[in-house]
Protein backbone atom coordinates (compact mmCIF):
# COMPACT_ATOMS: atom_id res chain seq x y z
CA UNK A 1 0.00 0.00 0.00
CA UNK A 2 1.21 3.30 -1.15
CA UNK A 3 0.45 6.29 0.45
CA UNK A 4 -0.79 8.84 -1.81
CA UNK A 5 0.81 12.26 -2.11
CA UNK A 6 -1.07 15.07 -0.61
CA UNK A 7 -0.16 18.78 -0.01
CA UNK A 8 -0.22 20.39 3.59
CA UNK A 9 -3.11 23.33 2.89
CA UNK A 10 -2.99 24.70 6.28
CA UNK A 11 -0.15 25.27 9.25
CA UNK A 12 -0.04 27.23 12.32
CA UNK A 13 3.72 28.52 12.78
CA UNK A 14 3.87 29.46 16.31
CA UNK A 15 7.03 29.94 16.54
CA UNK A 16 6.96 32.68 14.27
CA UNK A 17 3.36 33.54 14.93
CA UNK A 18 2.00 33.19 11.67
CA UNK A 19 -0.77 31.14 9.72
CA UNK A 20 0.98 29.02 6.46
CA UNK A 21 -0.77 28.39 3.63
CA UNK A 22 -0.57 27.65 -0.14
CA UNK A 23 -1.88 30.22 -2.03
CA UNK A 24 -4.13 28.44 -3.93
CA UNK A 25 -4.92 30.96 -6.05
CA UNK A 26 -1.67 30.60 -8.28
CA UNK A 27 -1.77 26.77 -8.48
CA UNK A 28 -1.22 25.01 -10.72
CA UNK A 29 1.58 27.30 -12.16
CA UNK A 30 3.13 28.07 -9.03
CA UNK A 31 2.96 26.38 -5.41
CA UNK A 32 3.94 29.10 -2.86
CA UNK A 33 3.39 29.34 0.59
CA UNK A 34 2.32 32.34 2.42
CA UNK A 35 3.32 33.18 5.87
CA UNK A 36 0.38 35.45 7.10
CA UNK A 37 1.12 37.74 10.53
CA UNK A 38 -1.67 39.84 10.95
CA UNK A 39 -5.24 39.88 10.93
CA UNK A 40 -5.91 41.59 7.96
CA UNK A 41 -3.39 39.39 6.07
CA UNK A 42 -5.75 36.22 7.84
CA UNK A 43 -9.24 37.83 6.66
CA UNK A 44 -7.99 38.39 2.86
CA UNK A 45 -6.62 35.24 2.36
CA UNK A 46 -9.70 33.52 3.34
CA UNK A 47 -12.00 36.48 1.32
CA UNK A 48 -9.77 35.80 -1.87
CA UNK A 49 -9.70 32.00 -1.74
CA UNK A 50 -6.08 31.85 -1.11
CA UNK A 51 -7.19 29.36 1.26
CA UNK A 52 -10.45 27.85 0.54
CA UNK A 53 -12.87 24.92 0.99
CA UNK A 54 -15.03 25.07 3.90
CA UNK A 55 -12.61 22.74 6.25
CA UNK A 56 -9.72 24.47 5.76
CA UNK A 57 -11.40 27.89 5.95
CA UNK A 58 -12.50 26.72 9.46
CA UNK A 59 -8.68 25.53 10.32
CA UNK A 60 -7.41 29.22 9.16
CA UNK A 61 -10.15 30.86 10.96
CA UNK A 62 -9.11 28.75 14.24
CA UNK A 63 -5.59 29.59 14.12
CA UNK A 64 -6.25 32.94 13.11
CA UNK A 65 -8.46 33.64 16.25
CA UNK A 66 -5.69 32.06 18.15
CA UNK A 67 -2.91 34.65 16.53
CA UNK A 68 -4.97 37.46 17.20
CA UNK A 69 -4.89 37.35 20.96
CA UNK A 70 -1.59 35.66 21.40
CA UNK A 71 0.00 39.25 21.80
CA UNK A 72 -2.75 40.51 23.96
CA UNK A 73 -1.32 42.31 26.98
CA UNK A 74 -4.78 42.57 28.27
CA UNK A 75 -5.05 43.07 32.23
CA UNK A 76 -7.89 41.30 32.81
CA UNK A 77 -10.48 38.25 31.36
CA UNK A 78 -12.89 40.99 30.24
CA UNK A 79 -10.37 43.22 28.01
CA UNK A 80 -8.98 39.95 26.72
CA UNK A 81 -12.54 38.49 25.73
CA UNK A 82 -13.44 42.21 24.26
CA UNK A 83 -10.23 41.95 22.22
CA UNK A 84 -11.28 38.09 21.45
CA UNK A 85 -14.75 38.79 20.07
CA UNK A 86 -13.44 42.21 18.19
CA UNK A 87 -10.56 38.81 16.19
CA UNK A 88 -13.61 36.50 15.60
CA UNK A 89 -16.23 39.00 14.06
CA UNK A 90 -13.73 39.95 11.76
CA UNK A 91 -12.60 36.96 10.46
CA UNK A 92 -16.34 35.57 10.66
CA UNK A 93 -17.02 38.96 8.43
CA UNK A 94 -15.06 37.52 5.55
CA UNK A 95 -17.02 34.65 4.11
CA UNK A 96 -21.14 34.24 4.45
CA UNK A 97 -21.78 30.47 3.35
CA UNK A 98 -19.25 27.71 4.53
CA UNK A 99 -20.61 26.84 7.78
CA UNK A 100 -16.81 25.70 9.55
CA UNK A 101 -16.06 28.89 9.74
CA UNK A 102 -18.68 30.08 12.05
CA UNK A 103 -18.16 26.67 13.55
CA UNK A 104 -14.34 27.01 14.13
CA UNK A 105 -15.10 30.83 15.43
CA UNK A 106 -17.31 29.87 18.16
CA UNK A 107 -15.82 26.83 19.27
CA UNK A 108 -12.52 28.89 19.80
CA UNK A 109 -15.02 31.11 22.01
CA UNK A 110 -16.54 28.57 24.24
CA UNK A 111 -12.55 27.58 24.61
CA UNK A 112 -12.15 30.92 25.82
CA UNK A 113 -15.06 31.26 28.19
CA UNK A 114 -14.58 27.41 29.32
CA UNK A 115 -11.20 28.51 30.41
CA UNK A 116 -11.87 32.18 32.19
CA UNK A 117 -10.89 31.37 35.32
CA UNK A 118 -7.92 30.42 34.65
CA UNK A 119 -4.51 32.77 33.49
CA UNK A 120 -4.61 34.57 30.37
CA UNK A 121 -1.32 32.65 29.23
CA UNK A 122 -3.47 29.58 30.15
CA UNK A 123 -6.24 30.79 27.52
CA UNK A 124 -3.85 31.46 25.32
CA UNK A 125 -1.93 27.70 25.77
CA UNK A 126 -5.70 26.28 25.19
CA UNK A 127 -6.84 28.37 21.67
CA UNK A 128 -3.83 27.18 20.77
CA UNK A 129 -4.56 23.36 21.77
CA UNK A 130 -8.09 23.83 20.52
CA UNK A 131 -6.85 24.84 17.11
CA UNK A 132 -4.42 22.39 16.40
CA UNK A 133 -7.17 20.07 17.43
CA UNK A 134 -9.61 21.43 14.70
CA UNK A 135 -7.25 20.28 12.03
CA UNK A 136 -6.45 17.45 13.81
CA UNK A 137 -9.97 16.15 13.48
CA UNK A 138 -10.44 16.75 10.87
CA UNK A 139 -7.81 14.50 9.14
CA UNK A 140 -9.53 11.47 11.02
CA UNK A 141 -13.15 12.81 9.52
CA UNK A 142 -11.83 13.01 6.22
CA UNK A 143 -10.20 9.76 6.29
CA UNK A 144 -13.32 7.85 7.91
CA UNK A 145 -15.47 9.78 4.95
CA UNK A 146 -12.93 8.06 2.47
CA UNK A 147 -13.85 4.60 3.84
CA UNK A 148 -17.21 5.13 4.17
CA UNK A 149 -17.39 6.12 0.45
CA UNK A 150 -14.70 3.55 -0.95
CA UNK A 151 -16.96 0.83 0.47
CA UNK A 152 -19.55 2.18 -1.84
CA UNK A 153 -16.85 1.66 -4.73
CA UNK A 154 -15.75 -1.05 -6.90
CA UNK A 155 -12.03 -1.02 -8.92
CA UNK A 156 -11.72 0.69 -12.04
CA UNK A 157 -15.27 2.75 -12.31
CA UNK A 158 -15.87 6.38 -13.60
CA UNK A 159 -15.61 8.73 -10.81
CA UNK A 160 -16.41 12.60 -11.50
CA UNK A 161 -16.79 15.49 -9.53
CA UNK A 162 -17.09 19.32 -9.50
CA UNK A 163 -15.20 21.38 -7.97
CA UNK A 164 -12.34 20.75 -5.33
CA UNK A 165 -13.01 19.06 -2.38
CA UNK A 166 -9.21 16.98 -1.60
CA UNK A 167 -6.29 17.31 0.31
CA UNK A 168 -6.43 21.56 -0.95
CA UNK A 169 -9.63 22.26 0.66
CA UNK A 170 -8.70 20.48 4.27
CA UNK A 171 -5.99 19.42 6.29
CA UNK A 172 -5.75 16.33 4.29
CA UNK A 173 -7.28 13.59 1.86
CA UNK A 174 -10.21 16.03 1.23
CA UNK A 175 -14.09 15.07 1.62
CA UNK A 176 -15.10 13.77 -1.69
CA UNK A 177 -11.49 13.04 -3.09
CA UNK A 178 -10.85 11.17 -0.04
CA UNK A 179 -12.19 7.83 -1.63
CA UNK A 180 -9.89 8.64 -4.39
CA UNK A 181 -6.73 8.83 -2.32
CA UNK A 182 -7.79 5.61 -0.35
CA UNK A 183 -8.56 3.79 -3.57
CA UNK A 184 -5.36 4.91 -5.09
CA UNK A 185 -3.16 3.92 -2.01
CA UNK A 186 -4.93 0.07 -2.79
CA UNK A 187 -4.98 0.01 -6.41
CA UNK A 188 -8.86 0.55 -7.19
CA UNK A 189 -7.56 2.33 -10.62
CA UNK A 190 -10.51 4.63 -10.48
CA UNK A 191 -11.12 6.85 -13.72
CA UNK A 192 -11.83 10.42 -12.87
CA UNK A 193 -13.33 13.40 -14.33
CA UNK A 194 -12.79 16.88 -13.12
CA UNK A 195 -15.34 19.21 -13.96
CA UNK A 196 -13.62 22.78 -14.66
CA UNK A 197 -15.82 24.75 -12.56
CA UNK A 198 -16.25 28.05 -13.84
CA UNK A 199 -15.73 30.70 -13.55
CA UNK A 200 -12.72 30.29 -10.93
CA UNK A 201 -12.18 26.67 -12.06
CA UNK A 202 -11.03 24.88 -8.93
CA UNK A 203 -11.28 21.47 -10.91
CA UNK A 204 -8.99 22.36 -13.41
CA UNK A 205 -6.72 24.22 -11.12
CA UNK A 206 -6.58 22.72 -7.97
CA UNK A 207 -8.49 19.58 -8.32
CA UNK A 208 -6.70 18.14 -11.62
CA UNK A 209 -3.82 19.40 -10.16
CA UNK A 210 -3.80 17.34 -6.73
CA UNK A 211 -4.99 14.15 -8.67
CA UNK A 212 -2.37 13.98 -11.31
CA UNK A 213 0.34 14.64 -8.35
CA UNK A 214 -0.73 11.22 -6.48
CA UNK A 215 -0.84 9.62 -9.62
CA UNK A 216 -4.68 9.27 -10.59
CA UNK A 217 -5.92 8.63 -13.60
CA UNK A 218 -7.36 12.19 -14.48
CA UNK A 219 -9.41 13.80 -17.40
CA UNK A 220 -10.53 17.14 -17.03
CA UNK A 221 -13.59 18.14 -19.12
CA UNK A 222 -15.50 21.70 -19.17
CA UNK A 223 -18.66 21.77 -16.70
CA UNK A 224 -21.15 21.56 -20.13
CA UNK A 225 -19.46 18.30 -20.91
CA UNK A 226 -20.81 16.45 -18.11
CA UNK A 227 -23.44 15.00 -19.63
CA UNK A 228 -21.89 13.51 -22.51
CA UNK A 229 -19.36 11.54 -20.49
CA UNK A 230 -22.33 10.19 -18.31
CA UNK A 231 -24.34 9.27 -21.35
CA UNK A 232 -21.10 7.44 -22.32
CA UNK A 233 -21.76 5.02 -19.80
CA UNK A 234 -18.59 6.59 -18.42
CA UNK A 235 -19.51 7.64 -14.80
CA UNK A 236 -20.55 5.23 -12.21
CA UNK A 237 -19.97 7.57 -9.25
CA UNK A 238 -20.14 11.47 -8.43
CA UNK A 239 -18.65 12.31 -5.17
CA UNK A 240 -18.44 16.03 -4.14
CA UNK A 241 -17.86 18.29 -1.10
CA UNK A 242 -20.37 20.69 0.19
CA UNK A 243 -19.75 24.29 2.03
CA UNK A 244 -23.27 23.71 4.01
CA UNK A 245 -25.84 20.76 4.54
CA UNK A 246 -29.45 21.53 6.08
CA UNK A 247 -31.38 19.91 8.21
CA UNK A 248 -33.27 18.04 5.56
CA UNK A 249 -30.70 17.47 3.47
CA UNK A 250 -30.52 20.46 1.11
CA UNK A 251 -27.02 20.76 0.34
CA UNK A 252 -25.16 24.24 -0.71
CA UNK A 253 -21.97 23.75 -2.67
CA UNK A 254 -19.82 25.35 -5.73
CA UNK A 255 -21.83 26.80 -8.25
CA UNK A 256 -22.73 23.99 -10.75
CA UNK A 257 -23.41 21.57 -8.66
CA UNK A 258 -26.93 20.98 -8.63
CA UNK A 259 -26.69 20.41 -12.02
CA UNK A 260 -24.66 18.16 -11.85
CA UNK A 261 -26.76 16.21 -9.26
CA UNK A 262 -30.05 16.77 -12.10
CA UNK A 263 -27.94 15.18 -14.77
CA UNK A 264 -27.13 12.05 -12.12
CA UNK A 265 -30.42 11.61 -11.85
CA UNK A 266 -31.64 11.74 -14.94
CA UNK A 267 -28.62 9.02 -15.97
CA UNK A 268 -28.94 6.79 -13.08
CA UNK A 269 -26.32 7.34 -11.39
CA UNK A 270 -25.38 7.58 -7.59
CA UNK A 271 -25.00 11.29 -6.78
CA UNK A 272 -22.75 11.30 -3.19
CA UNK A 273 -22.19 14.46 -0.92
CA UNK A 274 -19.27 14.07 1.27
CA UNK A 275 -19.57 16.17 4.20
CA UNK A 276 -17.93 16.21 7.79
CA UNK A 277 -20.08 16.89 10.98
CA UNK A 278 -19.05 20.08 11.35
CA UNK A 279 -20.34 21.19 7.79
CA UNK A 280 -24.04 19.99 8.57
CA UNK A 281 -25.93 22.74 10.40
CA UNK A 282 -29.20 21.51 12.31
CA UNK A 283 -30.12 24.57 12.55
CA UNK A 284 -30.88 25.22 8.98
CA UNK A 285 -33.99 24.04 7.97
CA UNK A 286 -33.54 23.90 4.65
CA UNK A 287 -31.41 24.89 1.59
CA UNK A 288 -33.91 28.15 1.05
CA UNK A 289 -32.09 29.85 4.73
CA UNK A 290 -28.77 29.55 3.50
CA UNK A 291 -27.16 32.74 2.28
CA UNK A 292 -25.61 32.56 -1.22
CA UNK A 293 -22.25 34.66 -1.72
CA UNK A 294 -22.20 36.83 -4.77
CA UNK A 295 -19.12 37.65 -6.08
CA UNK A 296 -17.27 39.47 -8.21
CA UNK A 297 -18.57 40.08 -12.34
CA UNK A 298 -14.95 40.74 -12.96
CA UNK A 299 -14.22 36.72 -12.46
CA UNK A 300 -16.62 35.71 -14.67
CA UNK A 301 -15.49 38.60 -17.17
CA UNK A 302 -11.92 38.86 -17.33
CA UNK A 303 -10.34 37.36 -14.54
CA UNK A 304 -8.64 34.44 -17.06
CA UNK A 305 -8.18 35.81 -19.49
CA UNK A 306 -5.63 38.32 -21.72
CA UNK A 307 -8.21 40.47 -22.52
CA UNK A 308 -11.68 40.75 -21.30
CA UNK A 309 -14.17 38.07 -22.94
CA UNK A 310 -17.69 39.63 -22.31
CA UNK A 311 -18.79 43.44 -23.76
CA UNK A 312 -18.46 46.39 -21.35
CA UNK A 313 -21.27 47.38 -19.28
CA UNK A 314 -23.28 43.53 -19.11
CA UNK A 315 -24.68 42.96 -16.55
CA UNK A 316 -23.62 39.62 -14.38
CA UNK A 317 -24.94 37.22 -12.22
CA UNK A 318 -22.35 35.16 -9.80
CA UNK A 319 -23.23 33.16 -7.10
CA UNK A 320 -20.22 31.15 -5.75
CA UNK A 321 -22.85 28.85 -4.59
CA UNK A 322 -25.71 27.17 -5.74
CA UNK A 323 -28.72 24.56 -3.31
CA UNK A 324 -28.93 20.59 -4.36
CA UNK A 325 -32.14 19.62 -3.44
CA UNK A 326 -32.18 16.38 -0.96
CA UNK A 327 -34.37 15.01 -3.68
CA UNK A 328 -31.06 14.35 -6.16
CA UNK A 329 -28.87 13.48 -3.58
CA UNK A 330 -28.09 9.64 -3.42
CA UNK A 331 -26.51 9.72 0.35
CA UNK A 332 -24.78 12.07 2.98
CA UNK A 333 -21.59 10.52 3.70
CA UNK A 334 -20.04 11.48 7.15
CA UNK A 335 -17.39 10.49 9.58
CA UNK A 336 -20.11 8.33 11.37
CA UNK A 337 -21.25 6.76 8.97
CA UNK A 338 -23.89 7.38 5.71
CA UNK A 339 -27.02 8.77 5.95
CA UNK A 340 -29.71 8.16 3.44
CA UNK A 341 -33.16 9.52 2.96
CA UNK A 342 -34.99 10.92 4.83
CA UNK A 343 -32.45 12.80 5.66
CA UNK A 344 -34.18 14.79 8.61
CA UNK A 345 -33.81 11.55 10.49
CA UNK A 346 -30.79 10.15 9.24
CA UNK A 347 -28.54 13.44 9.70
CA UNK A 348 -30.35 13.81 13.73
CA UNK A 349 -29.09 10.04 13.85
CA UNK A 350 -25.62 11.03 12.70
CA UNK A 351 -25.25 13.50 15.90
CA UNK A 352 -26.85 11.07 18.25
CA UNK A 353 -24.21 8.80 17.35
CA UNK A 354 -21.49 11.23 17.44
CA UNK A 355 -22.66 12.60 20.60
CA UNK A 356 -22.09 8.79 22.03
CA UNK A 357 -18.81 8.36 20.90
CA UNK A 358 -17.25 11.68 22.01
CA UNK A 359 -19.27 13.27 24.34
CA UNK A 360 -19.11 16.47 22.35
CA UNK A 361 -21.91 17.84 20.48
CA UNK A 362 -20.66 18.73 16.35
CA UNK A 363 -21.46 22.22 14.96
CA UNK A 364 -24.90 21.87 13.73
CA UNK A 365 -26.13 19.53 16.97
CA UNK A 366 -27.97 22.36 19.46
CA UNK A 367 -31.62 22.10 19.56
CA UNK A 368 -31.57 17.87 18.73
């Protein structure tokens, strides 16, 4: 068994007090890391996906919150928690949909409050603990999401997905590329094809990318191609991540994907959302409560190209996200296990069994 080669998205240099990342937004022609100091540097990075996918935004935001009070010279708990919530609603201020980062925010809170009593260089000590503990978790999700899903798999089928949801977008194997890397490490020869995404095309930057460098068998093809390699008979699988899952199973991911999950259906295929605990939020009803991001027209415009590709003056529409309805999604697949329709039972289920095994409720778990 061969273990797969993966890059390290997301590091906490204490020692130098700074955040590392790879600046994802100059793969695949470049792999640079970027030693962020200050909060501003933090809040950009995660507002300009230079580090991106909703696990590793949650990491960032963790150690961020964590950096931004490790210099505090605050006399008391009250000026150190005022300087504490003043960090986390700006970092929370830079992203609206992925729900980790909210997540990763207020757990590094009820660290803080859990811990008031006790020294400030005590606090301190424990964001820091709590942080590296965040990523640390999140390795073991991601790889018990990859067995989940591989035991879904046989050798040698058509995998695709949309967007990038692997090692780049967490602390390592990914959520829906995490199957992929397991399979790969055991010789399941999977075939795999990496929607472009558009209009910032993480699959042909970042996912295609990752793949080829472990050695996968990859094809990239433009998002409008998708249904000719299904009718094919090409595709026996489509795994993707998610930035959000609701209560009934309403799923918000990278722009594209619900049609994606239409065309699944309509082809018969098996349409799989990968997504950690601490991406499902209980507290959502459903997909209609979760706030879209709108971004930029200039990325849909000109951002790729030489010279701008659309007249002056058009008006555009660009949602970084877009809702799959529960209705076209084949199974949730989690840490604890899969969860299949209905989902409003399954997913409550999921928590009850996580709350057994650790004790700790996940992100989306109040109100159960």
């Amino acid at each position: 068994m061969t273990q797969a080669k993966q890059i390290e998205t997301v590091v906490l240099d204490d020692a130098n007090s700074a955040l590392v990342i790879v600046d994802q937004t100059l793969i695949p022609n470049e792999t640079r890391y970027l030693h962020l100091r200050t909060q501003q540097e933090i809040w950009e990075a995660i507002h300009s996906l230079r580090v991106r996918g909703a696990p590793a935004i949650g990491i960032a935001a963790a150690m961020g919150a964590y950096l931004g009070v490790k210099g505090s010279t605050a006399p008391d708990f009250e000026r150190f928690y005022e300087e504490f919530r003043q960090v986390k609603e700006y970092l929370a201020s830079s992203r609206p949909t992925a729900v980790n980062l909210f997540w990763a925010l207020d757990r590094m809170e009820a660290c803080v409050l859990r811990h008031r009593e006790r020294p400030l260089a005590e606090i301190k000590a424990a964001l820091r603990a709590e942080a590296e503990a965040i990523k640390e978790e999140d390795v073991r999700a991601n790889r018990a999401i990859g067995e989940h899903a591989l035991s879904l798999l046989r050798p040698g089928i058509g995998i695709l997905t949309h967007c990038n949801a692997g090692a780049l977008a967490t602390a390592a194997y990914g959520t829906a590329l995490a199957p992929i890397y397991l399979g790969q490490e055991r010789g399941y020869r999977f075939r795999v094809f990496v929607d472009e995404t558009r209009p910032l095309l993480q699959g042909a930057r970042l996912t295609a990318y990752e793949l080829m460098q472990a050695g996968v068998d990859v094809t990239l093809i433009c998002d409008n191609m998708a249904s000719a390699v299904m009718r094919n008979g090409w595709v026996q699988a489509v795994f993707v991540g998610c930035d959000r899952v609701a209560a009934n199973g309403d799923t918000a991911n990278k722009i594209g994907t619900s049609g994606v999950a239409i065309l699944a259906k309509n082809y018969g295929i098996p349409f799989y959302v990968c997504a950690p605990t601490s991406t499902i939020d209980m507290n959502c009803a459903t997909g209609r409560e979760i706030q879209i991001e709108e971004r930029r027209p200039e990325e849909v415009t000109e951002q790729w190209y030489a010279r701008r590709m659309a007249p002056e003056g058009v008006k555009v529409f660009n949602p970084a996200f877009d809702v799959t309805d529960a209705d076209f999604i084949t199974a949730i697949i989690t840490e604890y296990g899969i969860a299949r329709p209905p989902y409003t039972e399954s997913l409550r289920e999921l928590f009850r069994r996580k709350e057994s095994a650790s004790g700790t409720p996940g992100p989306g778990s109040r109100g159960i």
